[in-house]
N, C-alpha and C. Protein backbone atom coordinates (compact mmCIF):
# COMPACT_ATOMS: atom_id res chain seq x y z
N UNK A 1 0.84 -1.18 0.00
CA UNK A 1 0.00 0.00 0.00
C UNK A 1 0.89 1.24 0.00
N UNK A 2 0.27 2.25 -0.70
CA UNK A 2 0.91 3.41 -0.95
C UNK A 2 0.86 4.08 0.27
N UNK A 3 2.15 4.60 0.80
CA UNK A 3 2.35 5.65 2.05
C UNK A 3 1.71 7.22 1.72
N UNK A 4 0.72 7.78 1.99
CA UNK A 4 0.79 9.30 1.44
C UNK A 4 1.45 10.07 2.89
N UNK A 5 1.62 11.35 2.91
CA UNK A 5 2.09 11.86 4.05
C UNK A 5 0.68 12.71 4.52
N UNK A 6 1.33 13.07 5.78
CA UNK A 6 0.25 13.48 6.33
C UNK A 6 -0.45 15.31 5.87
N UNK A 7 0.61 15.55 5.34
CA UNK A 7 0.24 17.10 4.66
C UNK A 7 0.00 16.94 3.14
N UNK A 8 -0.25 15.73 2.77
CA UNK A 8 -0.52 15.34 1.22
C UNK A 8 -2.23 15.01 1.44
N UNK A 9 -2.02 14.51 2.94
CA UNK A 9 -3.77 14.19 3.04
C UNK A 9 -4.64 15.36 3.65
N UNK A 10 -4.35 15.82 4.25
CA UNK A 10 -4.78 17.37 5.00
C UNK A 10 -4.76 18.26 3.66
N UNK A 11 -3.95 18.54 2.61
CA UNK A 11 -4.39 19.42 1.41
C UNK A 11 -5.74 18.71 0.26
N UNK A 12 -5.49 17.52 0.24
CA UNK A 12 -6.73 16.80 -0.18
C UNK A 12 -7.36 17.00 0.20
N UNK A 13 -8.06 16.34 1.39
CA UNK A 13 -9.37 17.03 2.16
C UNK A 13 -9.88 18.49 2.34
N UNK A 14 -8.50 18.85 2.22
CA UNK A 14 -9.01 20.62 2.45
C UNK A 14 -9.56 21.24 1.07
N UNK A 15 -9.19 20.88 -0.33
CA UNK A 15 -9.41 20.83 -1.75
C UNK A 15 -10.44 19.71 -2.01
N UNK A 16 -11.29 18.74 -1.27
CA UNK A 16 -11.74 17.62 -2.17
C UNK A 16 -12.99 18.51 -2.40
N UNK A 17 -13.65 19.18 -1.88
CA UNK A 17 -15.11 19.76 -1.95
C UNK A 17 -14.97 20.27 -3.84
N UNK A 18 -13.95 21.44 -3.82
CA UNK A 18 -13.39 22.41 -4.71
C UNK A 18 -13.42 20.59 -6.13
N UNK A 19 -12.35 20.20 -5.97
CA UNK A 19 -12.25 19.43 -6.91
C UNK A 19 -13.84 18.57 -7.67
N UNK A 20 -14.01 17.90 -6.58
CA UNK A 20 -15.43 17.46 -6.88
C UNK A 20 -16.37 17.85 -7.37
N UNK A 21 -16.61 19.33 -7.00
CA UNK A 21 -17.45 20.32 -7.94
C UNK A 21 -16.87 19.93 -9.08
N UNK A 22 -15.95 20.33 -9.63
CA UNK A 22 -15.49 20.67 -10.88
C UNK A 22 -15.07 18.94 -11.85
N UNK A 23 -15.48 18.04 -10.95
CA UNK A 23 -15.21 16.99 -11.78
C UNK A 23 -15.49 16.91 -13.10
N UNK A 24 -16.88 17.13 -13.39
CA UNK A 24 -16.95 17.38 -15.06
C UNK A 24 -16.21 18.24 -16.03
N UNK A 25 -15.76 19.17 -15.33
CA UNK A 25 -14.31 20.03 -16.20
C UNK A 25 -13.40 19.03 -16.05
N UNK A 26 -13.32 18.62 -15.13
CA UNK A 26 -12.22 18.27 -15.16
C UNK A 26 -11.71 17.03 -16.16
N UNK A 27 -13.17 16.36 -16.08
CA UNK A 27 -13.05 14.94 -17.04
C UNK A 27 -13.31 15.53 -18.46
N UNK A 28 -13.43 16.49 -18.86
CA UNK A 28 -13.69 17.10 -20.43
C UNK A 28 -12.15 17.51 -20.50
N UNK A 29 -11.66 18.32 -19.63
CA UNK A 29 -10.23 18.54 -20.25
C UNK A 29 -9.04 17.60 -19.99
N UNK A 30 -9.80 16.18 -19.26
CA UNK A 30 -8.69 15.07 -19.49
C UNK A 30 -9.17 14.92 -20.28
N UNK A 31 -10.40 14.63 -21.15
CA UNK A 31 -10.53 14.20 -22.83
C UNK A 31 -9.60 15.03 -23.83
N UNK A 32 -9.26 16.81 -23.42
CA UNK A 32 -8.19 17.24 -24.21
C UNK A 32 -6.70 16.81 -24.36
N UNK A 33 -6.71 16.26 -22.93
CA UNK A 33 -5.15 15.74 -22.51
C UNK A 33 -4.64 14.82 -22.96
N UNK A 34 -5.12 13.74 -23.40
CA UNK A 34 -5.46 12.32 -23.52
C UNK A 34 -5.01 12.06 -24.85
N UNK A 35 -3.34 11.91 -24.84
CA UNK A 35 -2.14 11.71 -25.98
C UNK A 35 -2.00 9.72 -26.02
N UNK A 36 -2.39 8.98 -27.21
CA UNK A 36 -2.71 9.46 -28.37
C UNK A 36 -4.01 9.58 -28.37
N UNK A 37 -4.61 10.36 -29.12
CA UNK A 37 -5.89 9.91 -29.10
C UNK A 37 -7.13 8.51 -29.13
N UNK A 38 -6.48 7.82 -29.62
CA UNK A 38 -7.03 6.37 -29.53
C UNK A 38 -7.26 5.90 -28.04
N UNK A 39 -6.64 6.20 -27.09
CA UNK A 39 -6.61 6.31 -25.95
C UNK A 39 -7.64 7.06 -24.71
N UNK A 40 -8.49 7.98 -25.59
CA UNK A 40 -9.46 9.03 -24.82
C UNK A 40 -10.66 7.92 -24.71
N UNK A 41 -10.68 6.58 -25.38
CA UNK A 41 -11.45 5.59 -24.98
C UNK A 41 -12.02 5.36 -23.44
N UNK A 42 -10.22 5.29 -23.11
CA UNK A 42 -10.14 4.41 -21.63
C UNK A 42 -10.97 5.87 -20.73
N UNK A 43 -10.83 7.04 -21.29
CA UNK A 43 -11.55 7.51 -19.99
C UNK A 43 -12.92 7.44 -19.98
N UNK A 44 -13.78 7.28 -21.07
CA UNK A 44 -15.58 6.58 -20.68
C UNK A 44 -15.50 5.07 -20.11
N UNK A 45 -14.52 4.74 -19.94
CA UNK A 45 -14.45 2.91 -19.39
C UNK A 45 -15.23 3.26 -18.44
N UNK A 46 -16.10 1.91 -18.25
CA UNK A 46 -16.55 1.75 -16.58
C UNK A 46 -15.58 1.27 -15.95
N UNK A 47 -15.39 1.72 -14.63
CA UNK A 47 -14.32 1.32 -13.60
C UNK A 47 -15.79 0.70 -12.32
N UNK A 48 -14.76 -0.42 -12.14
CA UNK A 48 -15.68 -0.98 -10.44
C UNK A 48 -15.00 -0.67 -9.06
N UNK A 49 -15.68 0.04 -8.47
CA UNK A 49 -15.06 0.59 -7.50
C UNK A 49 -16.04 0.20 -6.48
N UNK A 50 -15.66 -0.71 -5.26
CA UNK A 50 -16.22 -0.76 -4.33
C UNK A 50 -17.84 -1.98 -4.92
N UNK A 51 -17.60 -2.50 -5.72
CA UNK A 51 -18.96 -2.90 -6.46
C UNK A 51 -19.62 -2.08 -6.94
N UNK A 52 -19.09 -0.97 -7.08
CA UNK A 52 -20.02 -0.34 -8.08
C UNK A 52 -19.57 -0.12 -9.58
N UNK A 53 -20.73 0.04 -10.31
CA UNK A 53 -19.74 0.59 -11.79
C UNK A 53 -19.77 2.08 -11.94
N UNK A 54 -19.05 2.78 -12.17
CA UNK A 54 -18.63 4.41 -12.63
C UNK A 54 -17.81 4.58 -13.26
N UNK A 55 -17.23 6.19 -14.09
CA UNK A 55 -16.50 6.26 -14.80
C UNK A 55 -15.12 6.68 -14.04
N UNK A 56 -14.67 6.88 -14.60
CA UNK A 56 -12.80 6.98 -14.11
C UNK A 56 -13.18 7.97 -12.65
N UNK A 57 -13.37 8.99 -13.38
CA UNK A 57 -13.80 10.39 -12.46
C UNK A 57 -14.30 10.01 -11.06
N UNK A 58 -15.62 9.35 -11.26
CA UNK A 58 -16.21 8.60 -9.79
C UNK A 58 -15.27 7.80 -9.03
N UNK A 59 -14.71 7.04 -9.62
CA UNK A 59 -14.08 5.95 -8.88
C UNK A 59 -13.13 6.68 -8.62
N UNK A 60 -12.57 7.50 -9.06
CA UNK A 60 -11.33 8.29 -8.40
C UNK A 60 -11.71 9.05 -7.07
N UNK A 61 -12.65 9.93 -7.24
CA UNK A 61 -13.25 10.28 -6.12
C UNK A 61 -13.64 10.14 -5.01
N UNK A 62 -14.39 8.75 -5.12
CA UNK A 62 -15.19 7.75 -4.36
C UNK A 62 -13.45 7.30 -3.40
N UNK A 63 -12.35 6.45 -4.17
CA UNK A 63 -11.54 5.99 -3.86
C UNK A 63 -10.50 6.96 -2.82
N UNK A 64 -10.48 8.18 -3.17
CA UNK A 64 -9.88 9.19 -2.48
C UNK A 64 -10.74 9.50 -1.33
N UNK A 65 -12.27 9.71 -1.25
CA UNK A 65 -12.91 9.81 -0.20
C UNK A 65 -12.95 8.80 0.98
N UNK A 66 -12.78 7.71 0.37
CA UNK A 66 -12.97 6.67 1.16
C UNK A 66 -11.39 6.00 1.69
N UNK A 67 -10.00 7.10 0.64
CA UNK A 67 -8.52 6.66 1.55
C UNK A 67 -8.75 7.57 2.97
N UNK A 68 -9.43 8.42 2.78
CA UNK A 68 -9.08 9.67 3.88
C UNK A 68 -9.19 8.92 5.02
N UNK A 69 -10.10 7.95 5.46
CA UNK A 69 -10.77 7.01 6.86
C UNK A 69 -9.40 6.35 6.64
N UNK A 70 -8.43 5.86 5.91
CA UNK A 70 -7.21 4.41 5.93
C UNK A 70 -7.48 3.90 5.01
N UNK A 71 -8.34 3.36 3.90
CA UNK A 71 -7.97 2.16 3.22
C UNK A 71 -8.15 2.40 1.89
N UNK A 72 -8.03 2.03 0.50
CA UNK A 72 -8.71 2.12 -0.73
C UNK A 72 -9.68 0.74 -0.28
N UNK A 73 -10.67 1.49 -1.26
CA UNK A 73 -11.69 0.86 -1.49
C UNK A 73 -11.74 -0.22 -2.54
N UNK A 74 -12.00 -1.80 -2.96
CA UNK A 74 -11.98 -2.65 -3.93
C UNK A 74 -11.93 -1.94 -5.10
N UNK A 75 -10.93 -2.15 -6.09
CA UNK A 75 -11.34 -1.51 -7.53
C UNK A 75 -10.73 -2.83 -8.63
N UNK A 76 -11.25 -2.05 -9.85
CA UNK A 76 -11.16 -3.20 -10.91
C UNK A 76 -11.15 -2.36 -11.97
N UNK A 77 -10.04 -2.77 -13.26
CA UNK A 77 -9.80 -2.07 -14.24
C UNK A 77 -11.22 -2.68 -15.27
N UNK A 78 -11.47 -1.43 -16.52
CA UNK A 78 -12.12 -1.69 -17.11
C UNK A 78 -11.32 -2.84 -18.11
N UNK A 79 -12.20 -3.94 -18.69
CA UNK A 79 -11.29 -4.68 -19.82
C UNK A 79 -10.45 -3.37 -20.54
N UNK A 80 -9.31 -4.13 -21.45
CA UNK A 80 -8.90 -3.23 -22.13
C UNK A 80 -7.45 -2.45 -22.12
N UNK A 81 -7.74 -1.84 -20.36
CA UNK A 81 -7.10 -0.77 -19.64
C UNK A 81 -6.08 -2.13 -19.04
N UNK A 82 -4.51 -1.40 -19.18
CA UNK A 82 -3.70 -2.30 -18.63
C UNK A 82 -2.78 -0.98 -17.53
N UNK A 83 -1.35 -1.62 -16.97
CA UNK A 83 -0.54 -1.32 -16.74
C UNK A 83 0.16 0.15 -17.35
N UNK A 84 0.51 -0.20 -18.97
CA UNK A 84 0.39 0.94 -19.36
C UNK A 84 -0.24 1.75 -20.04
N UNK A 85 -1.34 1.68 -19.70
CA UNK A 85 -2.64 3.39 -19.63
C UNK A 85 -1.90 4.35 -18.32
N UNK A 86 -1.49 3.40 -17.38
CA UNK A 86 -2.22 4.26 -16.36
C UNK A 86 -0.90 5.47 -16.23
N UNK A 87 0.33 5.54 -16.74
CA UNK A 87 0.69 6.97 -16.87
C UNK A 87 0.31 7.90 -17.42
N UNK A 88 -0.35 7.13 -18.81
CA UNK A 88 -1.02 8.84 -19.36
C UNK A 88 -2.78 8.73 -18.75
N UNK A 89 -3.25 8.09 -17.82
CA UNK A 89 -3.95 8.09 -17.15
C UNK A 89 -3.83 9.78 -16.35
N UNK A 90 -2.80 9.39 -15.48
CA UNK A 90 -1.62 10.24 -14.58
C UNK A 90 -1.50 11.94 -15.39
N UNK A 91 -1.35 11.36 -16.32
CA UNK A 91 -0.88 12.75 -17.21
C UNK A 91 -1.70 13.78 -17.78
N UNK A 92 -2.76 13.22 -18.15
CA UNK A 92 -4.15 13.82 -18.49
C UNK A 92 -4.56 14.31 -17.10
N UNK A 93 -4.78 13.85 -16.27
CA UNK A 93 -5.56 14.13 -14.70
C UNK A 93 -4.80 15.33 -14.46
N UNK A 94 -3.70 15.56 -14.37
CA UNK A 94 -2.53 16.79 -14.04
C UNK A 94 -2.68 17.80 -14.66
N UNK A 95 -2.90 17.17 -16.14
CA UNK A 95 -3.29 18.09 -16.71
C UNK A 95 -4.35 19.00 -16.71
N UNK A 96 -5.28 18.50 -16.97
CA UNK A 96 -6.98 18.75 -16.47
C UNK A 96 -6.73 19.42 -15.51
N UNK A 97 -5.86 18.96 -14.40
CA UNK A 97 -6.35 19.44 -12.60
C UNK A 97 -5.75 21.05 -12.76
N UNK A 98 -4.66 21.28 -13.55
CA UNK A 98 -4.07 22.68 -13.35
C UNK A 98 -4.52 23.33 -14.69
N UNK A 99 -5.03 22.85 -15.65
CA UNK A 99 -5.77 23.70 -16.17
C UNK A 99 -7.39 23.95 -15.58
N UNK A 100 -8.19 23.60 -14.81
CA UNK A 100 -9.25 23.83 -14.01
C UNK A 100 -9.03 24.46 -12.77
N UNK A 101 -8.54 24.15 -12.19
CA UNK A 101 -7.96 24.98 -11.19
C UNK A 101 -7.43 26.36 -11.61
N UNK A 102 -6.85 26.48 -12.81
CA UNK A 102 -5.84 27.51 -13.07
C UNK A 102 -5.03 28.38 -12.34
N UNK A 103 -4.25 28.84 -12.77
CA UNK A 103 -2.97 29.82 -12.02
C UNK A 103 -2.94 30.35 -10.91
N UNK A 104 -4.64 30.10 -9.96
CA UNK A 104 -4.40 30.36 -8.71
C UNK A 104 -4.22 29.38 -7.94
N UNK A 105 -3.99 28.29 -8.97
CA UNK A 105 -3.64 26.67 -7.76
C UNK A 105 -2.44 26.88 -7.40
N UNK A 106 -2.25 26.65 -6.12
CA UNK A 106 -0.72 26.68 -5.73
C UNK A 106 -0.25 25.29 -6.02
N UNK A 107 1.08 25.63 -6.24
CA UNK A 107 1.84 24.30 -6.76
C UNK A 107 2.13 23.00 -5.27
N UNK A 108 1.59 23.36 -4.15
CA UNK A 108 2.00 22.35 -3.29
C UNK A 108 -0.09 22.04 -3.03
N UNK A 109 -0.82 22.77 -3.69
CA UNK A 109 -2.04 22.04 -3.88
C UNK A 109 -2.07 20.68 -5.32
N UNK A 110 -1.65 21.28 -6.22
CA UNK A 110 -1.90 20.00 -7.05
C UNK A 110 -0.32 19.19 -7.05
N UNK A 111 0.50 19.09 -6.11
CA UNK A 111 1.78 18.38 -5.82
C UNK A 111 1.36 17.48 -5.11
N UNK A 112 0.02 17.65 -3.75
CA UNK A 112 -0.44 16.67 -2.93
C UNK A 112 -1.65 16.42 -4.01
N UNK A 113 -2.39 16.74 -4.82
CA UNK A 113 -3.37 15.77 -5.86
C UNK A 113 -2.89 14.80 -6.30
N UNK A 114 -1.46 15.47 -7.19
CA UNK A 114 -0.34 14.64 -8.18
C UNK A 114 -0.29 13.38 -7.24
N UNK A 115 0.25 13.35 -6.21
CA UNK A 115 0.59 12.18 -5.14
C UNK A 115 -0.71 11.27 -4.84
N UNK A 116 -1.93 11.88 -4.92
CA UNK A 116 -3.08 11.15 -4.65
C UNK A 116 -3.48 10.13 -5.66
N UNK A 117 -3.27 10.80 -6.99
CA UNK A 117 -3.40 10.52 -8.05
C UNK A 117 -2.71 9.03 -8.60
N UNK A 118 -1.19 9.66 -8.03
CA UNK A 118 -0.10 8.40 -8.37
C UNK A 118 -0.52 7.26 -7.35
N UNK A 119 -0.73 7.46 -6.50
CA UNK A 119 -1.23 6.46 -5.34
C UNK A 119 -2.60 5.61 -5.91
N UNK A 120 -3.61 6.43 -6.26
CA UNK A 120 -4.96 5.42 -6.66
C UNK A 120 -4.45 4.84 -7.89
N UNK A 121 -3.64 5.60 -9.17
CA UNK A 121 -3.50 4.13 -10.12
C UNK A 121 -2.59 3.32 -9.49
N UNK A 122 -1.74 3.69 -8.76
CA UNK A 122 -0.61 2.35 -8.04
C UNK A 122 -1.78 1.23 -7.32
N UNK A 123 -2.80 1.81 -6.97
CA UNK A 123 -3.34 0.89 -6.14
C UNK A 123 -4.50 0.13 -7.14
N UNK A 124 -4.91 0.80 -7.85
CA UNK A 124 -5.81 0.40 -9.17
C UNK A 124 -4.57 -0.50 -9.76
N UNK A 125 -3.51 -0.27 -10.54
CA UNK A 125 -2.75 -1.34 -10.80
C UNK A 125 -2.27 -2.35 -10.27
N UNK A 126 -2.36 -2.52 -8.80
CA UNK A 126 -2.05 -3.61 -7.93
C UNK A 126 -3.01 -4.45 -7.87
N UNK A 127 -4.66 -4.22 -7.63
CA UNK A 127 -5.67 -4.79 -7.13
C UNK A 127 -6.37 -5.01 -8.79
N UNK A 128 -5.62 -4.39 -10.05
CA UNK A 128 -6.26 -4.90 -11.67
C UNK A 128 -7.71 -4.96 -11.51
């Protein structure tokens, strides 16, 4: 299991409200991000998170809400989606997150996302 620190989780929580609003920006401008294009597939995948089915966005959410208590929650890749999606998974999300946020995000707000981020596909790639 991924270690986060304790000021990586305290800026999350203090940002998850802010982010969550804006999830639908946010998942339209990971559809801009999303190099090569053949690839903007994997982000309508259903993902199972917890037994449920949702799209990337949810299960990311859901999964981050539910590390804040200690644990990730069960997840499961959509067919398809392997090992390597999940950097430009990573890369699109970063992207998206600081273009939605824009230039008034401070860089040690989306530095503890970035880390959240790398943590749920590490843990999405462990648990497949």
């Amino acid at each position: 299991m991924t270690i986060l620190g304790v000021e990586t989780l305290a800026i999350v929580r203090a940002t998850f409200a802010e982010v969550d609003a804006l999830h639908s920006a946010i998942m339209l401008r990971m559809w801009h991000h999303a190099r090569p294009l053949e690839q903007r597939d994997m982000l309508m995948a259903d993902f199972a998170i917890g037994g449920r089915t949702c799209s990337l966005m949810q299960a990311f959410l859901q999964a981050v809400r539910q590390r804040q208590t200690g644990t990730w929650p069960s997840m499961r890749m959509p067919m398809g989606l392997s090992h390597v999606h999940l950097p430009m998974l990573e890369q699109a999300f970063m992207g998206a997150l600081g273009d939605v946020l824009g230039p008034l995000a401070r860089r040690m707000v989306l530095n503890a996302w970035g880390d959240m981020v790398r943590a749920f596909l590490r843990e999405l790639g462990r648990q497949g």
